[in-house]
Protein backbone atom coordinates (compact mmCIF):
# COMPACT_ATOMS: atom_id res chain seq x y z
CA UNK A 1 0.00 0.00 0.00
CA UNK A 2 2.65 2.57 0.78
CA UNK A 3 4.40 2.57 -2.61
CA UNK A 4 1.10 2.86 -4.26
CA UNK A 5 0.26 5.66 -2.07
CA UNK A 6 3.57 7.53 -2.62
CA UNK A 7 2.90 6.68 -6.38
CA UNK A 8 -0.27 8.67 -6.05
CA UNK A 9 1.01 11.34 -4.33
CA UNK A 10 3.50 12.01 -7.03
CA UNK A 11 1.33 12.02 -9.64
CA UNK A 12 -1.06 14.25 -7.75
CA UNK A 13 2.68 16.67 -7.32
CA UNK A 14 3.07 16.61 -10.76
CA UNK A 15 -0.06 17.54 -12.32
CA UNK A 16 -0.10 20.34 -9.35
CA UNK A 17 3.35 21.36 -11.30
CA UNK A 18 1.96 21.04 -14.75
CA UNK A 19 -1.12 23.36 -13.45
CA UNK A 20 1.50 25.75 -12.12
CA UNK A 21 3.34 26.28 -15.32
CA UNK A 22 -0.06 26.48 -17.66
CA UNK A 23 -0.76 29.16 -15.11
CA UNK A 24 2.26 31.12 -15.31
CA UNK A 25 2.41 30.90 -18.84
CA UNK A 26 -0.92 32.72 -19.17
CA UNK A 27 0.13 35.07 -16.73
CA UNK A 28 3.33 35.74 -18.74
CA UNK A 29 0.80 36.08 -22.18
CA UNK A 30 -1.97 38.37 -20.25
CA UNK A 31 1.39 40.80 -19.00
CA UNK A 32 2.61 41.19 -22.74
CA UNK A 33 -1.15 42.00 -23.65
CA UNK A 34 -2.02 44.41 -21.01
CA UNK A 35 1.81 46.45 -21.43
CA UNK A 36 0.28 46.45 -25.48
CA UNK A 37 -2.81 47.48 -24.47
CA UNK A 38 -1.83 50.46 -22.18
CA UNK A 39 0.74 51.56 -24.52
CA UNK A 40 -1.87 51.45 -27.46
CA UNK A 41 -4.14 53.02 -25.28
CA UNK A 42 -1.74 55.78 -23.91
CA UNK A 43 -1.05 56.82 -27.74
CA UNK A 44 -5.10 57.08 -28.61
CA UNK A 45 -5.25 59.37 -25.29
CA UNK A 46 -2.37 61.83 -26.36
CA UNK A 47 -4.00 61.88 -30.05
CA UNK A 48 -7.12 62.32 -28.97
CA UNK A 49 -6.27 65.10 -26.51
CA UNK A 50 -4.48 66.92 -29.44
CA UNK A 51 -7.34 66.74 -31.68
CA UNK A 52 -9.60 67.90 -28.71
CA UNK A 53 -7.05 70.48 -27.97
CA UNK A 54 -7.40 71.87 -31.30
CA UNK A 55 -11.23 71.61 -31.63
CA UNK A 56 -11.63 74.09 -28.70
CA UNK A 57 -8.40 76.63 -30.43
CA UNK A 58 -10.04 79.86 -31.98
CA UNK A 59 -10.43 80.73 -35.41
CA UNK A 60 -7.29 83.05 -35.19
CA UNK A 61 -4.73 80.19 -34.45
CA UNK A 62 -6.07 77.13 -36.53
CA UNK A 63 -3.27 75.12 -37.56
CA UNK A 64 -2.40 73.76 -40.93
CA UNK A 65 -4.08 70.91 -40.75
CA UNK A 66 -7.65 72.24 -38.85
CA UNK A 67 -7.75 75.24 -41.86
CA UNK A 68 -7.55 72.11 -44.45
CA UNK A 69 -10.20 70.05 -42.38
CA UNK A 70 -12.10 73.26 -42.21
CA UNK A 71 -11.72 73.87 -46.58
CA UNK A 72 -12.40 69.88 -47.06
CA UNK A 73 -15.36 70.30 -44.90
CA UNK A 74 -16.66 73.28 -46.75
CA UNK A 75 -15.86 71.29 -50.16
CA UNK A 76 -18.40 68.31 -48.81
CA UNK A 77 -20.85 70.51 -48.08
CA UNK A 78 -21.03 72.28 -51.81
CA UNK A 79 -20.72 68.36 -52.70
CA UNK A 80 -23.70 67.62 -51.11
CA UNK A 81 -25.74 70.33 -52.62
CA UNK A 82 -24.75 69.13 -56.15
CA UNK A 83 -25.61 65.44 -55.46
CA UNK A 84 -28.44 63.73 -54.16
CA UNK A 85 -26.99 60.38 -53.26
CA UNK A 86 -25.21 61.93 -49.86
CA UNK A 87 -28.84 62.92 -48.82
CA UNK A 88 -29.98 59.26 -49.55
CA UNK A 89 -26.86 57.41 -47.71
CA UNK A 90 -27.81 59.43 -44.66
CA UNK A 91 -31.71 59.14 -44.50
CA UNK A 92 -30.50 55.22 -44.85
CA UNK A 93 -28.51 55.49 -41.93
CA UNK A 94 -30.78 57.02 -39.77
CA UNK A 95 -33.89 54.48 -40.35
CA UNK A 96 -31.26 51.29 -39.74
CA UNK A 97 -28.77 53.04 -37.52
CA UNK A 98 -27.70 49.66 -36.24
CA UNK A 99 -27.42 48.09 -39.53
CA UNK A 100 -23.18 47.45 -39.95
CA UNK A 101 -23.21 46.53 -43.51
CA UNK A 102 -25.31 50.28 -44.43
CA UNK A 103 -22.12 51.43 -42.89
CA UNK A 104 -19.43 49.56 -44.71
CA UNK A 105 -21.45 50.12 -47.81
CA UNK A 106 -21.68 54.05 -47.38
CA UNK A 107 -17.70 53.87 -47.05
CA UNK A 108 -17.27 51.74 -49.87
CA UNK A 109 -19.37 54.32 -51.65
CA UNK A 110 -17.65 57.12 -50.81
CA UNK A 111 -14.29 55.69 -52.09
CA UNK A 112 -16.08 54.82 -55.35
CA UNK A 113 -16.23 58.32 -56.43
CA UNK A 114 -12.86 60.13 -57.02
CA UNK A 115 -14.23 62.93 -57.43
CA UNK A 116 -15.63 63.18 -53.40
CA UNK A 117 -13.46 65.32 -50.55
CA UNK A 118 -12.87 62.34 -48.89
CA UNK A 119 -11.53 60.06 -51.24
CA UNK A 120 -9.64 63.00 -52.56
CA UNK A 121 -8.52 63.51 -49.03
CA UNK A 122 -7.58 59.76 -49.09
CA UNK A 123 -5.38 59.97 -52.02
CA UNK A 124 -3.48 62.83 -50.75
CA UNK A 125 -2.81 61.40 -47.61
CA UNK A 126 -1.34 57.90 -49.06
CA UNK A 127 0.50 59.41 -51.42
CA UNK A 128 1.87 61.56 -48.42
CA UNK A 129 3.08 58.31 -46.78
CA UNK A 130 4.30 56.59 -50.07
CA UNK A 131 6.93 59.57 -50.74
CA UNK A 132 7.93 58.93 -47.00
CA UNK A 133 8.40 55.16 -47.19
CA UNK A 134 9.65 54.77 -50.76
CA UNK A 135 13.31 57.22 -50.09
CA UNK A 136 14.37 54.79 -47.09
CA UNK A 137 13.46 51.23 -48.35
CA UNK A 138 14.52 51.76 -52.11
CA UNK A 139 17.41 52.57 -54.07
CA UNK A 140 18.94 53.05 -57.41
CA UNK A 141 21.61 50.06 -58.03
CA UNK A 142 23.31 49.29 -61.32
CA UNK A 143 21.46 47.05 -63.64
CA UNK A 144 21.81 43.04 -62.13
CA UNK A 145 23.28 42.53 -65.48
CA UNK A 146 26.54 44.38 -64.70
CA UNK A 147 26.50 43.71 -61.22
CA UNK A 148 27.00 40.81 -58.64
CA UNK A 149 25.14 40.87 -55.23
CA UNK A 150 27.02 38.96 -52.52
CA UNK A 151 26.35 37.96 -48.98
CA UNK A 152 23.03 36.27 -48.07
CA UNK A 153 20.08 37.43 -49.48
CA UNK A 154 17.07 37.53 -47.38
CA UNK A 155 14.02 36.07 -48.66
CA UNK A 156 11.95 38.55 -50.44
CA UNK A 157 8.29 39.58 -49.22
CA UNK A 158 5.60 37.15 -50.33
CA UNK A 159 2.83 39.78 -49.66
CA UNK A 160 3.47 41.96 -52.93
CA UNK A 161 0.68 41.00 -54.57
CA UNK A 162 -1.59 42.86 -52.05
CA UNK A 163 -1.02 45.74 -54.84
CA UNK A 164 -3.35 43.82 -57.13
CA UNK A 165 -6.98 44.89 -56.09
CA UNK A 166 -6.04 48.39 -56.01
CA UNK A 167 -4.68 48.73 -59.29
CA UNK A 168 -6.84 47.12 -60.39
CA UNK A 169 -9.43 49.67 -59.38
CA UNK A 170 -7.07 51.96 -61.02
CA UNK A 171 -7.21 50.06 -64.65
CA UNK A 172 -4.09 49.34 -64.60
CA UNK A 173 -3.13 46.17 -67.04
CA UNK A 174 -1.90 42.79 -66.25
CA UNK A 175 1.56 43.58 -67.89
CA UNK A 176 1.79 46.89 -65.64
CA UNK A 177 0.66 45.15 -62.82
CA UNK A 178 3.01 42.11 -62.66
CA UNK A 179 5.88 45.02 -63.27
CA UNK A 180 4.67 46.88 -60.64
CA UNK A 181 4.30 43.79 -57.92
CA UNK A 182 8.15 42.68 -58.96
CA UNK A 183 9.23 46.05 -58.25
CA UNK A 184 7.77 45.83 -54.85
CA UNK A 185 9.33 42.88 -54.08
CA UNK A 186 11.89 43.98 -51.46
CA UNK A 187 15.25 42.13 -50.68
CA UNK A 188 16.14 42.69 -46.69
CA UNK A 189 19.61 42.47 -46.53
CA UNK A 190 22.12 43.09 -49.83
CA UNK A 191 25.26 45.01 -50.18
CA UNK A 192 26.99 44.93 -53.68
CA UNK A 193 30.37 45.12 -54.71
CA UNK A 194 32.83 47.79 -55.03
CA UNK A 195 32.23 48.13 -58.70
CA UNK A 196 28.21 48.75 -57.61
CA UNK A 197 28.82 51.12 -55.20
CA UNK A 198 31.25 53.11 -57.74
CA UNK A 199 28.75 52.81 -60.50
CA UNK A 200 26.24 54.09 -57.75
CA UNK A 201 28.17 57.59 -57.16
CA UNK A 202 28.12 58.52 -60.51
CA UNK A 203 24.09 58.03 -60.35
CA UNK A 204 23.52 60.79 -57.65
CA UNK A 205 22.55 63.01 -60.18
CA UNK A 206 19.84 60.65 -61.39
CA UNK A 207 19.01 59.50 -57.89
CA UNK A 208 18.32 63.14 -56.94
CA UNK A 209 16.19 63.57 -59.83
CA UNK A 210 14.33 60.23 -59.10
CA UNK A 211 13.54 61.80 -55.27
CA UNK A 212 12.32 64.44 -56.99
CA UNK A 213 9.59 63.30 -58.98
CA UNK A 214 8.76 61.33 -55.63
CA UNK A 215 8.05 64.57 -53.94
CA UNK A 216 6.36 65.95 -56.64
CA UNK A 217 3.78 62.92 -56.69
CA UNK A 218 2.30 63.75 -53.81
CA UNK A 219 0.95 66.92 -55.23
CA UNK A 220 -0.77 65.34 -57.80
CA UNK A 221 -4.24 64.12 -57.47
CA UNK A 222 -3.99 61.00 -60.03
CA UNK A 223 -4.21 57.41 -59.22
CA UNK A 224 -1.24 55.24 -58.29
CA UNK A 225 -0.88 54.43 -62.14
CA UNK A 226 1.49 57.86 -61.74
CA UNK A 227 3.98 56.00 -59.95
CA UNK A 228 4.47 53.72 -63.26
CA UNK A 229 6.89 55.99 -64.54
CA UNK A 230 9.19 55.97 -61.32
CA UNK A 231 8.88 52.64 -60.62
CA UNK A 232 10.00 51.79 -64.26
CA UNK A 233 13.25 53.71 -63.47
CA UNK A 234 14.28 51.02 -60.65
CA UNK A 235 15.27 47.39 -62.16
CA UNK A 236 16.47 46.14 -58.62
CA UNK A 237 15.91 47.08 -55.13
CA UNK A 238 17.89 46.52 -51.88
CA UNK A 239 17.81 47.29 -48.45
CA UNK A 240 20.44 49.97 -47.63
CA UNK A 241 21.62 48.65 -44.14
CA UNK A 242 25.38 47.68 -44.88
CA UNK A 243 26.35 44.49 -44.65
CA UNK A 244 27.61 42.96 -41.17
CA UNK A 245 29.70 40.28 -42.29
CA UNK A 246 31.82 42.60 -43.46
CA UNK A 247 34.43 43.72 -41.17
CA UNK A 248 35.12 47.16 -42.85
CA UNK A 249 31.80 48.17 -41.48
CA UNK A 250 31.89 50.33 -38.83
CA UNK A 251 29.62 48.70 -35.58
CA UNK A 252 28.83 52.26 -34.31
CA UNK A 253 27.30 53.71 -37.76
CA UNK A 254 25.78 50.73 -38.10
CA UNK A 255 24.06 51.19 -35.04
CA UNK A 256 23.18 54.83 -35.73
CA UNK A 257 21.49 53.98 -38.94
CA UNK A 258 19.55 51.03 -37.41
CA UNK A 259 18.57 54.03 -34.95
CA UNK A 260 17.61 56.18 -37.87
CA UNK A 261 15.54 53.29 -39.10
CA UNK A 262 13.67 52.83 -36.48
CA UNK A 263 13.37 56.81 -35.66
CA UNK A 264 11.44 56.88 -39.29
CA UNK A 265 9.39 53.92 -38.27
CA UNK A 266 8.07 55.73 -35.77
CA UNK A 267 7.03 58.54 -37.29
CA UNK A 268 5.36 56.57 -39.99
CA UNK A 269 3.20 54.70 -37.86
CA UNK A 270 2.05 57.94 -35.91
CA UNK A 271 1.67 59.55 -39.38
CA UNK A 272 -0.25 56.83 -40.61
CA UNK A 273 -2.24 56.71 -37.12
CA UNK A 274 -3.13 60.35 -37.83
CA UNK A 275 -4.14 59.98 -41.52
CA UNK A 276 -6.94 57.32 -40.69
CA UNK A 277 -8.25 59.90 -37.60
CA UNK A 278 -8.78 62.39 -39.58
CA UNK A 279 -10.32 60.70 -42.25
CA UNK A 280 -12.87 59.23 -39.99
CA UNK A 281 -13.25 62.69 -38.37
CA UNK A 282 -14.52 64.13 -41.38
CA UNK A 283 -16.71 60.94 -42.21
CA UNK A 284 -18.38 61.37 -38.83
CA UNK A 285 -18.22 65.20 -39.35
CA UNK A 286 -19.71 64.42 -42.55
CA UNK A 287 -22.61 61.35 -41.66
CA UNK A 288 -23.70 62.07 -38.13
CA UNK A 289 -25.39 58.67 -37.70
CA UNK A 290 -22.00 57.24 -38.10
CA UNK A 291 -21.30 58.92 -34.05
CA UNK A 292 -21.96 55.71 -32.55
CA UNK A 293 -19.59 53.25 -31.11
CA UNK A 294 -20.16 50.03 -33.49
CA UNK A 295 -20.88 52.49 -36.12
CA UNK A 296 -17.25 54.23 -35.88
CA UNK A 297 -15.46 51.05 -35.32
CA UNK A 298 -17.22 49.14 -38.24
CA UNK A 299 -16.20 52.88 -40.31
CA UNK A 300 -12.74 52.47 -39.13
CA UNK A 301 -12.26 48.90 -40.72
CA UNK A 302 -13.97 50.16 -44.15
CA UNK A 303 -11.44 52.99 -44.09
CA UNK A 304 -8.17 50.66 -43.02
CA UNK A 305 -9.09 48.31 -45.96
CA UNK A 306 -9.08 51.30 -48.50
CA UNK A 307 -5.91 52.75 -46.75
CA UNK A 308 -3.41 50.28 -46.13
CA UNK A 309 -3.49 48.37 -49.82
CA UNK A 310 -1.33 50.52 -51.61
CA UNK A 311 0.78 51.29 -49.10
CA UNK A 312 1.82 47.81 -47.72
CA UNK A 313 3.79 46.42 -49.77
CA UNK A 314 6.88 49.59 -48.87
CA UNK A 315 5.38 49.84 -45.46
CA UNK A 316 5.78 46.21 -44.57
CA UNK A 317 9.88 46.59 -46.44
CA UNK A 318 10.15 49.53 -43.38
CA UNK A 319 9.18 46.72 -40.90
CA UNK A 320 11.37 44.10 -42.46
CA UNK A 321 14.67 46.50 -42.74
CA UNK A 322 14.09 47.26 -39.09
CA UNK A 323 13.63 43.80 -38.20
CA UNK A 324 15.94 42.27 -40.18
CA UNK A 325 18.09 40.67 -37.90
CA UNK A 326 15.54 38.73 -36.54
CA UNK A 327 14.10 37.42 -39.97
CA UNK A 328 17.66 36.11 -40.25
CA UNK A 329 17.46 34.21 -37.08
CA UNK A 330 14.73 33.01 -38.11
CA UNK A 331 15.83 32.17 -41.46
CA UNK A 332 18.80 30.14 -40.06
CA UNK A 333 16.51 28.18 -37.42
CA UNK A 334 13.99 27.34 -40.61
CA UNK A 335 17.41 26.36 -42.57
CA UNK A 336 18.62 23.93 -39.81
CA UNK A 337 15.29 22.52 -38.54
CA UNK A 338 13.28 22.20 -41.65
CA UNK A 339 12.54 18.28 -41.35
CA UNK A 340 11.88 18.79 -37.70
CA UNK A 341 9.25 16.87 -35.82
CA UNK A 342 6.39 18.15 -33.52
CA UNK A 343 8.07 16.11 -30.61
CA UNK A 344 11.65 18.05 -31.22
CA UNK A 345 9.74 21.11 -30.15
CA UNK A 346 8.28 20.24 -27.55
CA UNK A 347 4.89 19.00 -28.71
CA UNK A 348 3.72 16.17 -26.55
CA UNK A 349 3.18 12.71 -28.04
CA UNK A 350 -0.65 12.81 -27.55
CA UNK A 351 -0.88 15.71 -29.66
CA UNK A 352 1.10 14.31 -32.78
CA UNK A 353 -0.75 11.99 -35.07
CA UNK A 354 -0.07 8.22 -35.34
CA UNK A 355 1.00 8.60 -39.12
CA UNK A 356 0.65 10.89 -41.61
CA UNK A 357 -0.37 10.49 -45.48
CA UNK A 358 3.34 10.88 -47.57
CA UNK A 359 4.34 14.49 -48.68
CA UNK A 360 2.18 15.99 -45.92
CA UNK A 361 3.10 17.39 -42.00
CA UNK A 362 1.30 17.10 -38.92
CA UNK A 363 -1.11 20.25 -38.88
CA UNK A 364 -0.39 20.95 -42.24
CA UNK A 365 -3.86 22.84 -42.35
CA UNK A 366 -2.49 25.34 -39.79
CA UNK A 367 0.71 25.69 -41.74
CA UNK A 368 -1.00 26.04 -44.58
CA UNK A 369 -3.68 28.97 -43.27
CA UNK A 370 -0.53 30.76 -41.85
CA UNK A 371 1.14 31.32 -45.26
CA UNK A 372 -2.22 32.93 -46.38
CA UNK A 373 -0.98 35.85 -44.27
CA UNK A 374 0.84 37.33 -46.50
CA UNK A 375 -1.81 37.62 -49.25
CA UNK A 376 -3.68 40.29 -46.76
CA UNK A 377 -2.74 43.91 -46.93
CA UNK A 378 -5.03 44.90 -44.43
CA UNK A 379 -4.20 44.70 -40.61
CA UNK A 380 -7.35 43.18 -39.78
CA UNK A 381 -7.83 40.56 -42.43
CA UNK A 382 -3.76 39.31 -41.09
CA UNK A 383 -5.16 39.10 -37.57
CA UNK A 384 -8.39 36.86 -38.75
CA UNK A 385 -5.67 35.01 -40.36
CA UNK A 386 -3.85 34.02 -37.47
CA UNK A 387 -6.86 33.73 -35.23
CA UNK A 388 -8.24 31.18 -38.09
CA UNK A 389 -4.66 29.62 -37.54
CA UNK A 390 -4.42 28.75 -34.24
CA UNK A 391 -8.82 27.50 -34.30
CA UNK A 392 -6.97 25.05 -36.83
CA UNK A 393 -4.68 24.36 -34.47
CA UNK A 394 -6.84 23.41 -31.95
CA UNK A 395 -8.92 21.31 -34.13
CA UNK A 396 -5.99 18.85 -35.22
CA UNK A 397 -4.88 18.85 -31.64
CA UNK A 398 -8.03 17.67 -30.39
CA UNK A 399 -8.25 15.27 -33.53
CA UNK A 400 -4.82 13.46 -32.83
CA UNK A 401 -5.63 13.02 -28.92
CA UNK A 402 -8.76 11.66 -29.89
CA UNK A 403 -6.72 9.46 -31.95
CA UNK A 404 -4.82 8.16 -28.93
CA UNK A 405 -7.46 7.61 -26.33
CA UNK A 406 -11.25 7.72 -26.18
CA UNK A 407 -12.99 10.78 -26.57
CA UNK A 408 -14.84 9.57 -23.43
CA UNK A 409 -11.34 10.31 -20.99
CA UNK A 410 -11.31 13.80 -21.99
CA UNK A 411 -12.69 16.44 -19.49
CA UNK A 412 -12.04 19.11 -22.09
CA UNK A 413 -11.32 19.59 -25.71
CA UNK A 414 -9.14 22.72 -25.46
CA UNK A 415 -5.99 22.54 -25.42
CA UNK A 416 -3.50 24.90 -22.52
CA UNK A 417 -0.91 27.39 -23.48
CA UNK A 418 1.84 24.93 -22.36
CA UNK A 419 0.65 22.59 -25.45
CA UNK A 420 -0.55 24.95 -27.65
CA UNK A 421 3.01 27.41 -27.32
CA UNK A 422 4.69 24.10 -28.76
CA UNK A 423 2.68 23.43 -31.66
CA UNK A 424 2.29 27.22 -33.19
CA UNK A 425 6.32 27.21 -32.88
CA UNK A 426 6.04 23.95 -35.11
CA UNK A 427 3.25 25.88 -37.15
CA UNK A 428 5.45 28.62 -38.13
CA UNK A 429 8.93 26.70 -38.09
CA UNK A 430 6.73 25.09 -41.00
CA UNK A 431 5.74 28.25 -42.71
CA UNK A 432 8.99 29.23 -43.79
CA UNK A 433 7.92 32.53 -43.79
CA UNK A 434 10.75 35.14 -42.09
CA UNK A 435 8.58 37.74 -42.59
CA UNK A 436 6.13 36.11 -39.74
CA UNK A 437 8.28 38.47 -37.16
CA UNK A 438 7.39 41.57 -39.03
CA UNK A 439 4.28 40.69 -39.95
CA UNK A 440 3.48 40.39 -36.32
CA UNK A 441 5.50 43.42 -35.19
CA UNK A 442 2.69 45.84 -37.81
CA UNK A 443 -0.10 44.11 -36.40
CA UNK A 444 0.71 45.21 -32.74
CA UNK A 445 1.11 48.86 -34.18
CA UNK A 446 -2.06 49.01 -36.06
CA UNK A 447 -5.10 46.49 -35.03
CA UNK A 448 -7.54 48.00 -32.73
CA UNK A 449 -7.00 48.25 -29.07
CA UNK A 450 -10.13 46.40 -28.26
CA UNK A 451 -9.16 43.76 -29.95
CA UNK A 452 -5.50 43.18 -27.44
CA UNK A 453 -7.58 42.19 -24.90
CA UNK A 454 -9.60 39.34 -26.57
CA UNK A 455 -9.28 36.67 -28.41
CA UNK A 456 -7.46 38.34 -31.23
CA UNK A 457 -4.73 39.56 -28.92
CA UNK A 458 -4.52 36.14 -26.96
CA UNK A 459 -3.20 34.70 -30.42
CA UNK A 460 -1.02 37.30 -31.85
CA UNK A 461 0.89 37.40 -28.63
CA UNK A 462 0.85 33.56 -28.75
CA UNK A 463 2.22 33.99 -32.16
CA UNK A 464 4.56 36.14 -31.15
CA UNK A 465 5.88 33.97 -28.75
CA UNK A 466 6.22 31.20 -31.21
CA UNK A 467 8.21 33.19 -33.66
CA UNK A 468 10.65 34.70 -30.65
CA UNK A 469 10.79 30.42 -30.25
CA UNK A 470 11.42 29.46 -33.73
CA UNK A 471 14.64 32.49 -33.79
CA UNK A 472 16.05 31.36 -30.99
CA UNK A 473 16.47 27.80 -32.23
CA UNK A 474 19.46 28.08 -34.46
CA UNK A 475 21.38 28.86 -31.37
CA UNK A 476 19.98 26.10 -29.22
CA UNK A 477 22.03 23.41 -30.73
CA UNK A 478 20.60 19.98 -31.72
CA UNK A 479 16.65 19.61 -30.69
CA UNK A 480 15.81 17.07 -28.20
């Protein structure tokens, strides 16, 4: 009796330990969430008391941007009285005022019409952020005829072709439009010889010239079919973070231009913050019904999904140049551990299937939903994705431990954070997609702060996790 009750007791001592570490491993995930959330919501209360500040300023001292808010206001208005389907969009609203889809359609509406303040106010504002993005993550190499790249090339993006829809909208043909999505393609890390870099100091005078008509874009109020001619001018671009295999390079500039880097981050995301406040300002300014919570935040996602498309492709190369150490971590962990097994991660043996059919991987509907990430150019739509992701997740787990034992010895189907940590690092080790880490890193800056506190922000800080995982690997040594 004795061993049997020591026996017991140990068991009992281990699943209290097991409990323990589920426990502090949600506690660790609900930290990271709430230090989001009060940083997100810290930035929303400074905006916000800005834009309050300056609603309450006098006439006399209106800044720039209020006197333009003011004039586009003023524009709607004389809009209005030359068109009657404002009028009929906002009787609409008012008889189904809790009706989401009247609200998404309005929006969709309004950016049908070029000719409307807002959507003129839209193109003016992304081609603001384009001609800040496209100076720091491009540049003007000889042609890759004449000249040999060396060093390790990161992967290029795999999200490029979230270009397509809008030029599309913008007539632009297939030709154009493969051109264009090439272009787009960014490299992370390339440095090129000495003949390159020669050949590249007799360009500045083109270069400059090139930055010029960047600039000048911005003033016009075309369609993104203008930046064909630039674009044309560019036959290969490359990150312009030296390389630091090389020992010429300095350690201390590099550091000062990875500060510079992330300095211009910064102001991109608060300029691109900014952007979509004011343009749902003056839609709220514009369509009073649209003053209601679940009315503003279903507005807010109409206006991110026209916003963000042509601006992705350059904003996510920002991300990726910043971040670009870690996508090689990651790189070299997916290199070394590619024919990895769930159980080398950590992924207990009750959670793995029995077999699995040949040329296929254990959740290999999870990997294959995560790689669908990258066809979104939209914030929220790469947040569903992951959420879908980890539901997937959960749905093979349950599957293979079903496999194992009956159904009827399970007190619940879900699966803890100490199982499901393992498997999402497996997930993305899978992926082989480096630009998980700053895919991840623009979804903390831009999804909604509501969402960081449910399950939306339980799984991108899960992914998160994962990904941190999967970089670290390469310096683990051989998996158990």
């Amino acid at each position: 009796m004795a061993p049997l009750y020591y026996w017991k007791q140990f068991k009992a001592f281990l699943k209290t330990l097991s409990l323990q570490r589920q426990v502090m491993e949600n506690l660790i995930i609900a930290r990271a969430r709430q230090g989001a959330l009060q940083r997100r919501m810290e930035e929303r209360r400074l905006r916000l008391k800005e834009e309050a500040k300056r609603s309450f300023s006098s006439s006399s001292s209106l800044t720039p941007e209020e006197q333009e808010q003011k004039i586009l206001y003023a524009t709607i208005l004389e809009y209005e009285r030359d068109h009657d389907w404002p009028k009929q969009w906002k009787a609409n609203l008012k008889k189904n005022p809790h009706n989401l889809s009247v609200v998404s359609g309005l929006i969709s509406y309004i950016f049908s019409h070029p000719e409307h303040p807002i959507m003129k106010l839209l193109k003016r504002l992304q081609y603001r952020i384009y001609n800040q993005l496209y100076p720091i993550v491009s540049k003007v190499p000889e042609s890759p005829s004449t000249s040999t790249c060396r060093g390790r090339n990161m992967k290029s993006s795999q999200s490029i072709h979230c270009m397509q829809s809008v030029q599309e909208n913008n007539k632009i043909n297939r030709q154009k439009l493969r051109h264009c999505l090439s272009v787009a393609s960014l490299p992370i890390t390339e440095d090129y010889n000495a003949n390159t870099c020669a050949k590249e100091q007799t360009q500045t005078g083109q270069s400059t010239k090139a930055d010029k008509l960047v600039v000048s874009m911005g003033e016009q109020d075309s369609s993104f079919e203008d930046l064909e001619q630039f674009l044309t001018q560019f036959e290969c671009l490359s990150a312009s973070l030296p390389d630091m295999s090389n020992p010429a390079v300095d350690p201390l500039i590099h550091k000062l231009e990875e500060g510079v880097l992330q300095a211009h981050l910064r102001s991109i995301v608060k300029e691109i913050h900014n952007s979509i406040d004011r343009l749902l300002s003056l839609c709220i300014l514009s369509f009073e019904p649209l003053n209601m919570t679940a009315s503003k935040d279903q507005c807010l996602t109409s206006i991110e999904e026209a916003f963000f498309p042509p601006i992705w492709p350059l904003l996510l190369a920002l991300f990726r140049k910043v971040y670009g150490h870690r996508e090689l971590a990651f790189e070299e962990s997916v290199r070394l551990y590619r024919n990895a097994k769930p159980g080398d991660v950590g992924v207990a043996s009750k959670l793995c299937p029995s077999e699995t059919a040949p040329g296929s991987c254990p959740y290999e509907s999870a990997v294959q939903e995560l790689r669908l990430i990258s066809k979104d150019c939209c914030p929220q739509k790469k947040l569903e994705c992951i959420v879908r992701t980890l539901r997937l997740i959960c749905e093979c787990a349950e599957e293979y431990r079903t496999s194992h034992e009956p159904a009827t010895l399970h007190s619940s189907a879900a699966i803890g954070a100490d199982d499901l940590l393992p498997i999402l690092s497996y997930v993305a080790l899978k992926s082989d997609l480096p630009q998980l880490v700053s895919e991840c890193a623009a979804l903390e800056e831009f999804i909604h702060e509501g969402y960081l506190i449910g399950e939306e922000g339980y799984c991108l800080t899960s992914m998160q996790s994962a990904v941190t995982y999967v970089e670290s690997l390469h310096k683990r040594g051989a998996l158990k």
